[in-house]
Protein backbone atom coordinates (compact mmCIF):
# COMPACT_ATOMS: atom_id res chain seq x y z
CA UNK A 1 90.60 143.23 68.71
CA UNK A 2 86.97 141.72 68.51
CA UNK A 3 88.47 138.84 66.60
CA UNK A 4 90.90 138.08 69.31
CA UNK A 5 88.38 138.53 72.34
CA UNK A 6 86.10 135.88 69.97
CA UNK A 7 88.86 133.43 70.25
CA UNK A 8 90.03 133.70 73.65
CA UNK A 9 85.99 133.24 74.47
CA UNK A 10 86.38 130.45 72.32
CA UNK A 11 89.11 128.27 73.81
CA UNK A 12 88.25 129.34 77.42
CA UNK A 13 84.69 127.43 76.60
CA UNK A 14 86.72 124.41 76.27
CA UNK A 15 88.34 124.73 79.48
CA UNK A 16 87.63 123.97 83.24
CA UNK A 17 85.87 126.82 84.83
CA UNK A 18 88.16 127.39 87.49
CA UNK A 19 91.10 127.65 84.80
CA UNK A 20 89.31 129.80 81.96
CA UNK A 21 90.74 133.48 83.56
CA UNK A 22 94.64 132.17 84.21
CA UNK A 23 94.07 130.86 80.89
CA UNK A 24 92.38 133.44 78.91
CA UNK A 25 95.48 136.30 80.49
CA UNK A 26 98.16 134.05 79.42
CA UNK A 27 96.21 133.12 76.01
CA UNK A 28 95.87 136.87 75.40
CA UNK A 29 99.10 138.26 76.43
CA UNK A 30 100.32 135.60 74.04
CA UNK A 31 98.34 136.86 70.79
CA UNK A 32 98.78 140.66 71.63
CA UNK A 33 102.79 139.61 71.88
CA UNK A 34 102.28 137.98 68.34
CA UNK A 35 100.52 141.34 67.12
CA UNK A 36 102.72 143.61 68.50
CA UNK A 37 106.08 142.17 66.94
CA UNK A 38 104.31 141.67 63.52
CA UNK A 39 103.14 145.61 63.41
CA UNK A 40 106.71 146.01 64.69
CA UNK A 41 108.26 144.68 61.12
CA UNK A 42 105.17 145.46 59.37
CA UNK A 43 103.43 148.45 60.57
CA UNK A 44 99.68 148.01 61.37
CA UNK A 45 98.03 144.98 60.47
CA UNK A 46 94.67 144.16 58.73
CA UNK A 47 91.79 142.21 60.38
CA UNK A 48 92.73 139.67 57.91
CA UNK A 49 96.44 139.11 58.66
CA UNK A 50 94.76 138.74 62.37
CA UNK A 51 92.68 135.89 61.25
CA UNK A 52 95.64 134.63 59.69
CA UNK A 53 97.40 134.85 62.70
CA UNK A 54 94.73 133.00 64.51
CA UNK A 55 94.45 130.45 61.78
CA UNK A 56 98.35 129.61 62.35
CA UNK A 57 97.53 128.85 66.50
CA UNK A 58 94.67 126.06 65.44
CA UNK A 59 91.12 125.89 66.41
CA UNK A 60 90.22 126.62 69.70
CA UNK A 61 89.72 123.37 71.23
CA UNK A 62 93.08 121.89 69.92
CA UNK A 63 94.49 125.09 71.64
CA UNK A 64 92.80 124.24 74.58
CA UNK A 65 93.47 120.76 74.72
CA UNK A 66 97.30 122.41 74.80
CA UNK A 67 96.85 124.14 78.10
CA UNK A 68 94.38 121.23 79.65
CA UNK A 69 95.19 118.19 78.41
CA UNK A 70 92.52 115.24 79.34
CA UNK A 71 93.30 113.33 82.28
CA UNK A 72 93.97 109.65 80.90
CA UNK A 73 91.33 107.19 81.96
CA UNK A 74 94.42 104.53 83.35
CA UNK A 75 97.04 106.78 84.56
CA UNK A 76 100.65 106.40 82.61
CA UNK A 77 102.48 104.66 86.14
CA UNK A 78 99.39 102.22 86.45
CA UNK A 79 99.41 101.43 82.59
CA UNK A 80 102.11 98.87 82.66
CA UNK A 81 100.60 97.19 85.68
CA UNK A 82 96.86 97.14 83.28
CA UNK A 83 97.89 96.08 80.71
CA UNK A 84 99.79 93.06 82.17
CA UNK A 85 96.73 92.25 84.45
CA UNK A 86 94.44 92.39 81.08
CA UNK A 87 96.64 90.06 79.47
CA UNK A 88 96.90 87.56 81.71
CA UNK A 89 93.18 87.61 82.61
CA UNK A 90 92.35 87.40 79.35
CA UNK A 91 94.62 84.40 78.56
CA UNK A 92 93.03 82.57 81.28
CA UNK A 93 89.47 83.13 80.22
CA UNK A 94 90.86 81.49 76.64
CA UNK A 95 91.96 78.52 78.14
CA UNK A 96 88.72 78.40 80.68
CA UNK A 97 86.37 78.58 76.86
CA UNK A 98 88.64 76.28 75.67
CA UNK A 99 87.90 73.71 78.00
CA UNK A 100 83.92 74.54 78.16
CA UNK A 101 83.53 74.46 74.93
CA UNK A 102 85.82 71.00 74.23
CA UNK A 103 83.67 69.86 77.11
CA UNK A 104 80.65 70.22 75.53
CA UNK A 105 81.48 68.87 72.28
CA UNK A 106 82.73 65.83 73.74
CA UNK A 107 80.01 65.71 75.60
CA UNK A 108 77.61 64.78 72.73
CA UNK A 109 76.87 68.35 71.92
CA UNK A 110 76.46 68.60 67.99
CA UNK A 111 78.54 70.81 66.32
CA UNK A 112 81.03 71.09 63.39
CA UNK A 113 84.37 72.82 62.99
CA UNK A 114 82.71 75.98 62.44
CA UNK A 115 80.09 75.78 65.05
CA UNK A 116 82.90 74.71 67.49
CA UNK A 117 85.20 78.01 66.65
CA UNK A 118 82.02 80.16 66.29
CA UNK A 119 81.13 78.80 70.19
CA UNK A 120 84.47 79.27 71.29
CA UNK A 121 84.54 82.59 70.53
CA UNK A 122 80.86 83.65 71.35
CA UNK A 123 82.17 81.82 75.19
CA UNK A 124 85.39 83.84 75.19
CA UNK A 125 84.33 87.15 73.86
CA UNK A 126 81.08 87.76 76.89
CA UNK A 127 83.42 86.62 79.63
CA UNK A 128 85.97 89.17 78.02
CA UNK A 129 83.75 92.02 77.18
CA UNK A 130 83.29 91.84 81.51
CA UNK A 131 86.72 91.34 82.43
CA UNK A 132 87.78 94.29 80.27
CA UNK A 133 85.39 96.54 81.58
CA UNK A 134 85.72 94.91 85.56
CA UNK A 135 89.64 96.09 84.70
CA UNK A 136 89.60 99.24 83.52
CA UNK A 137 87.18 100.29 85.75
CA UNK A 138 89.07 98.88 88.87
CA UNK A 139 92.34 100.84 87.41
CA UNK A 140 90.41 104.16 86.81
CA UNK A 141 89.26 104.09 90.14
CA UNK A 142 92.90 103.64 91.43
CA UNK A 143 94.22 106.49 88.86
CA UNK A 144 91.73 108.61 90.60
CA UNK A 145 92.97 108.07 93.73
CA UNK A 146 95.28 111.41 94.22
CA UNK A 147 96.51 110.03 98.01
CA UNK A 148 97.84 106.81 96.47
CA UNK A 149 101.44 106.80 95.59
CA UNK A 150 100.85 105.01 92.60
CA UNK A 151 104.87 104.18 91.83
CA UNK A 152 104.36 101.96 94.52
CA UNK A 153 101.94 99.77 92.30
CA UNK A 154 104.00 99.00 89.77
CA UNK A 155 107.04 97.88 91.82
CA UNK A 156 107.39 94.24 90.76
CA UNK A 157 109.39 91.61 92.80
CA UNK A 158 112.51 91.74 94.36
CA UNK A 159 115.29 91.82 91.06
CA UNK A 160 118.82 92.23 90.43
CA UNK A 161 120.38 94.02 87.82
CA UNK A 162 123.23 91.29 87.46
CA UNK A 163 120.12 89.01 86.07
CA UNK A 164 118.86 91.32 83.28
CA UNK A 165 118.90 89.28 79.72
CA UNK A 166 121.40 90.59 77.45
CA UNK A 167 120.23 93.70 75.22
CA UNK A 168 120.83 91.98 71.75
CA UNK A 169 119.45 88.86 73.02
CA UNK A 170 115.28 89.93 72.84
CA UNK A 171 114.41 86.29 71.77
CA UNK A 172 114.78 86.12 75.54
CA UNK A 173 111.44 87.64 76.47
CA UNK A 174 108.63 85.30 76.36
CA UNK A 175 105.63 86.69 75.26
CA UNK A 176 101.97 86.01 76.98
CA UNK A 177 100.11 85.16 73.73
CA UNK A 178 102.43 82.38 73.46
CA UNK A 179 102.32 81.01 76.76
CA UNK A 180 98.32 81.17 76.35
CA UNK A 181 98.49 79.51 73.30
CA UNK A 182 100.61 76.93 74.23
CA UNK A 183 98.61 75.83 77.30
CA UNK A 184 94.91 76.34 75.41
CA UNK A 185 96.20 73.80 73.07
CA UNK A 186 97.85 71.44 75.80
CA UNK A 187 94.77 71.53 77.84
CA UNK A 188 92.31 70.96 74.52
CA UNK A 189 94.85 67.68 74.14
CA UNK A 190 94.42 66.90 77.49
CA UNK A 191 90.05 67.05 77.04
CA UNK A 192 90.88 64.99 74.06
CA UNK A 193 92.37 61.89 75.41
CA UNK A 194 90.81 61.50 79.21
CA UNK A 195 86.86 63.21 78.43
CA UNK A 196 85.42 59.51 78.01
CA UNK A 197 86.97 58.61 80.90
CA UNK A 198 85.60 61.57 82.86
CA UNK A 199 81.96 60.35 81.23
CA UNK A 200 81.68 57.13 81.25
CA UNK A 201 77.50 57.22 81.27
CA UNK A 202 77.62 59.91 78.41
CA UNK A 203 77.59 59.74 74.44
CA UNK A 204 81.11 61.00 74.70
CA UNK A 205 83.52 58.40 72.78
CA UNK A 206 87.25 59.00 72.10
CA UNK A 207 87.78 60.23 67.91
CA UNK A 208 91.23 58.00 68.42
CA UNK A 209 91.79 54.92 67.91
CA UNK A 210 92.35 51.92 70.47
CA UNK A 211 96.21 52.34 70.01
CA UNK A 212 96.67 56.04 69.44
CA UNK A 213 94.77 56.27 72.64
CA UNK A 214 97.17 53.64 74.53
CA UNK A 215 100.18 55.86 73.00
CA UNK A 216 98.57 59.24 74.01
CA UNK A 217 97.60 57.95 77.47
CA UNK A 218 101.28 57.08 78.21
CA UNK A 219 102.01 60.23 76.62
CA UNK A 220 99.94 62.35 79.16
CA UNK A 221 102.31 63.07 81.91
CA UNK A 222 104.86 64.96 79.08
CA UNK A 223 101.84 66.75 78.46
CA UNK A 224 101.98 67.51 82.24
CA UNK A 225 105.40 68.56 82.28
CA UNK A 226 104.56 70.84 79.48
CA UNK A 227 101.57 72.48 81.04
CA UNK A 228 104.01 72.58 84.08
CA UNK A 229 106.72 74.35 81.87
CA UNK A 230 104.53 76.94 80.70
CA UNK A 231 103.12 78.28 84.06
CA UNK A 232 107.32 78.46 85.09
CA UNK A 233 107.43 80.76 81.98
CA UNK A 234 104.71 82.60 82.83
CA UNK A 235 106.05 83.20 86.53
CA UNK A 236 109.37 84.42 84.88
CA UNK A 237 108.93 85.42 81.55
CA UNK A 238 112.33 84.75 80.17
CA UNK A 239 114.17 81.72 78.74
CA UNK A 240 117.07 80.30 81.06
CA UNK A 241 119.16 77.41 79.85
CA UNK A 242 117.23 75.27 82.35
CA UNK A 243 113.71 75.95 80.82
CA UNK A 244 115.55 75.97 76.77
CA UNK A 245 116.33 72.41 78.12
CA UNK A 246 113.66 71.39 79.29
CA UNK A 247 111.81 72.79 76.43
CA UNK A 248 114.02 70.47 73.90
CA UNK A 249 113.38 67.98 76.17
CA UNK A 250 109.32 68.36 75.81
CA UNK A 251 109.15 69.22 72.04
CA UNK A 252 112.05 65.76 71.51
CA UNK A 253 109.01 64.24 73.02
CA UNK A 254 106.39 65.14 71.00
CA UNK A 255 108.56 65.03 68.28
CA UNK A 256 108.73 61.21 68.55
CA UNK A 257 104.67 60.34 69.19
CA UNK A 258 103.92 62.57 66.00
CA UNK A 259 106.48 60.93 64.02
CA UNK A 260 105.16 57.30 65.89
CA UNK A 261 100.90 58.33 64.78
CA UNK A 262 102.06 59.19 61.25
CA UNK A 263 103.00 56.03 60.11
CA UNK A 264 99.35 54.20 61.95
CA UNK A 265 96.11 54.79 62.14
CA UNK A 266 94.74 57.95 64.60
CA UNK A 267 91.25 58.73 64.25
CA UNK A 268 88.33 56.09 64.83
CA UNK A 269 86.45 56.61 61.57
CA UNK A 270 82.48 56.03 61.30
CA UNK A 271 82.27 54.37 58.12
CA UNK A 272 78.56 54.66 58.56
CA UNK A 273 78.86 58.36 58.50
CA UNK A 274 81.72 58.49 55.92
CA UNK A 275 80.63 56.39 53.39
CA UNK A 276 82.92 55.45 50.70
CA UNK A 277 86.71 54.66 50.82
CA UNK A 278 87.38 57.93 49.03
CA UNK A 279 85.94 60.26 51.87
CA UNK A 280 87.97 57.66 54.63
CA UNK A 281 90.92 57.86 52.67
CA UNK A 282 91.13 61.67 52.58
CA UNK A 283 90.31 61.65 55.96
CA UNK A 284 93.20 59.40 56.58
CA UNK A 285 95.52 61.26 54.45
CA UNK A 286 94.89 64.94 56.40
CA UNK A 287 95.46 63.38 59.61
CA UNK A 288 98.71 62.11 58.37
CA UNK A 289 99.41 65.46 56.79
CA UNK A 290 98.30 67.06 60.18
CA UNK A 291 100.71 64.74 61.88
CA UNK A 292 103.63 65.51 59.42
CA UNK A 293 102.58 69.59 59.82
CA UNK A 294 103.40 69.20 63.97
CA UNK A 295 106.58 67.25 63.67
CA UNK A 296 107.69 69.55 61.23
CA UNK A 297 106.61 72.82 63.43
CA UNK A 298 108.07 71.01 66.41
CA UNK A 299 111.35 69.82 64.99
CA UNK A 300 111.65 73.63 64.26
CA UNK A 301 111.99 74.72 67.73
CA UNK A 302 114.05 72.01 68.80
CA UNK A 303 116.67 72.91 65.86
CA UNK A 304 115.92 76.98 67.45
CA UNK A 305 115.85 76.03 71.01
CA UNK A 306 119.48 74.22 70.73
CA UNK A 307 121.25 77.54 68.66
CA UNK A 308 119.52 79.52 71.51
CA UNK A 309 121.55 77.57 74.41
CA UNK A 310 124.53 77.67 72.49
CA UNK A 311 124.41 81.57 72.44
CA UNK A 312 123.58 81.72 75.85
């Protein structure tokens, strides 16, 4: 019976004080149960066959963990609620680094593709690393509050069942990494066509040309409408027939101007910088192929978009 008194000692260690007798009763009453029915078929057992016995329970702290499980750091009727609030933070902190960092650029700063995406991130990832921890350290403190009926929390608005999306229809559900995407790169257009504007005393010049930039300028209130279309998804999070419409509407749009700046010149080129009518010419040609990659991508989720309404 040493062995046994060893490895009740041993999982009550592992436990809260005020729990390690209740515990270490039940723990034992348990075992000597296990004992007693084994020398029942058996006769008496060997220290070994104890062990054995022990062995088949697991170590002492997974035994432990069995009677005390950890208290989760966000409690399980807050997670929803944290993980939503993450999200979104962190999708807005993208598009805030997006436009920094565009800013800067634009703004004379020198940097290449690389440097650009390796700023982005560096931007993005210190405002993150203290929104995460502002977060889960705001929610901890809430899980922690035992007087707070925490159901309450993660009531969301006023709903009706009548509305719910249909249950094989889970193209429905719009997800927040798109909707973050999709305004990150609307805004980063946006920086793109009005920055010199915004400077007119800096080193900032537009990378289009004279006419791309008369097209895109017209162009900027669709761009509006989108940015418009994807804060209404984010406030409802699920495609309606109005916002599928809408949505061909938009992407008909762009559709057009990227079909229009294929077939003319885009970028202003610095033939002082790229010398040679090779390096222009490839230049040329991956803007084109850029342009051809977007109608493509677009005309995609038009063709989608319009089977969607039909199904609805």
């Amino acid at each position: 019976m040493d062995m046994v008194e060893r490895y009740i000692a041993a999982v009550q260690r592992e436990l809260p004080e005020k729990k390690r007798d209740d515990i270490g009763r039940e723990l034992k009453s348990n075992i000597l149960d296990q004992i007693e029915a084994l020398e029942a078929q058996q006769g008496k057992i060997s220290d070994d066959e104890v062990a054995e016995l022990l062995k088949t329970m697991g170590h002492p702290r997974k035994v432990a963990l069995q009677f005390c499980p950890p208290t989760p750091l966000v409690v399980t009727q807050l997670m929803p609620l944290y993980l939503l609030t993450l999200y979104m933070v962190l999708g807005v902190l993208f598009v805030i680094s997006t436009i920094e960092i565009t800013g800067r650029w634009l703004g004379g700063a020198e940097m290449g593709l690389l440097l650009f995406m390796k700023a982005l991130a560096s931007d993005f990832l210190n405002n993150a690393y203290f929104a995460f921890t502002a977060i889960t350290i705001g929610f901890a403190v809430m899980s922690r509050d035992r007087k707070r009926d925490t159901a309450d929390v993660v009531e969301t608005c006023k709903w009706s069942p009548e509305k719910l999306p249909s249950a094989n229809k889970s193209w429905q559900h719009i997800s927040l990494q798109d909707i973050f995407t999709e305004l990150a790169t609307l805004l980063f257009l946006v920086m793109l066509i009005w920055y010199p504007l915004w400077q007119p005393d800096s080193r900032a010049q537009s990378i289009f040309t004279a006419e791309t930039l008369t097209i895109l300028s017209w162009f900027t209130p669709v761009i509006a409408i989108a940015i418009a279309h994807s804060l209404w998804q984010l406030r409802t999070r699920l495609w309606s027939r109005n916002m599928l419409m809408l949505n061909i509407a938009v992407n008909a749009a762009f559709l057009i101007v990227a079909i229009w700046l294929m077939l003319s010149p885009v970028v202003e080129i610095n033939e002082n910088v790229w010398r040679g009518e090779v390096a222009i010419a490839i230049i040329e040609r991956s803007v084109q192929v850029t342009m051809l990659v977007i109608a493509l991508i677009v005309a995609y989720e038009i063709i989608r978009d319009i089977r969607r309404l039909l199904r609805l």
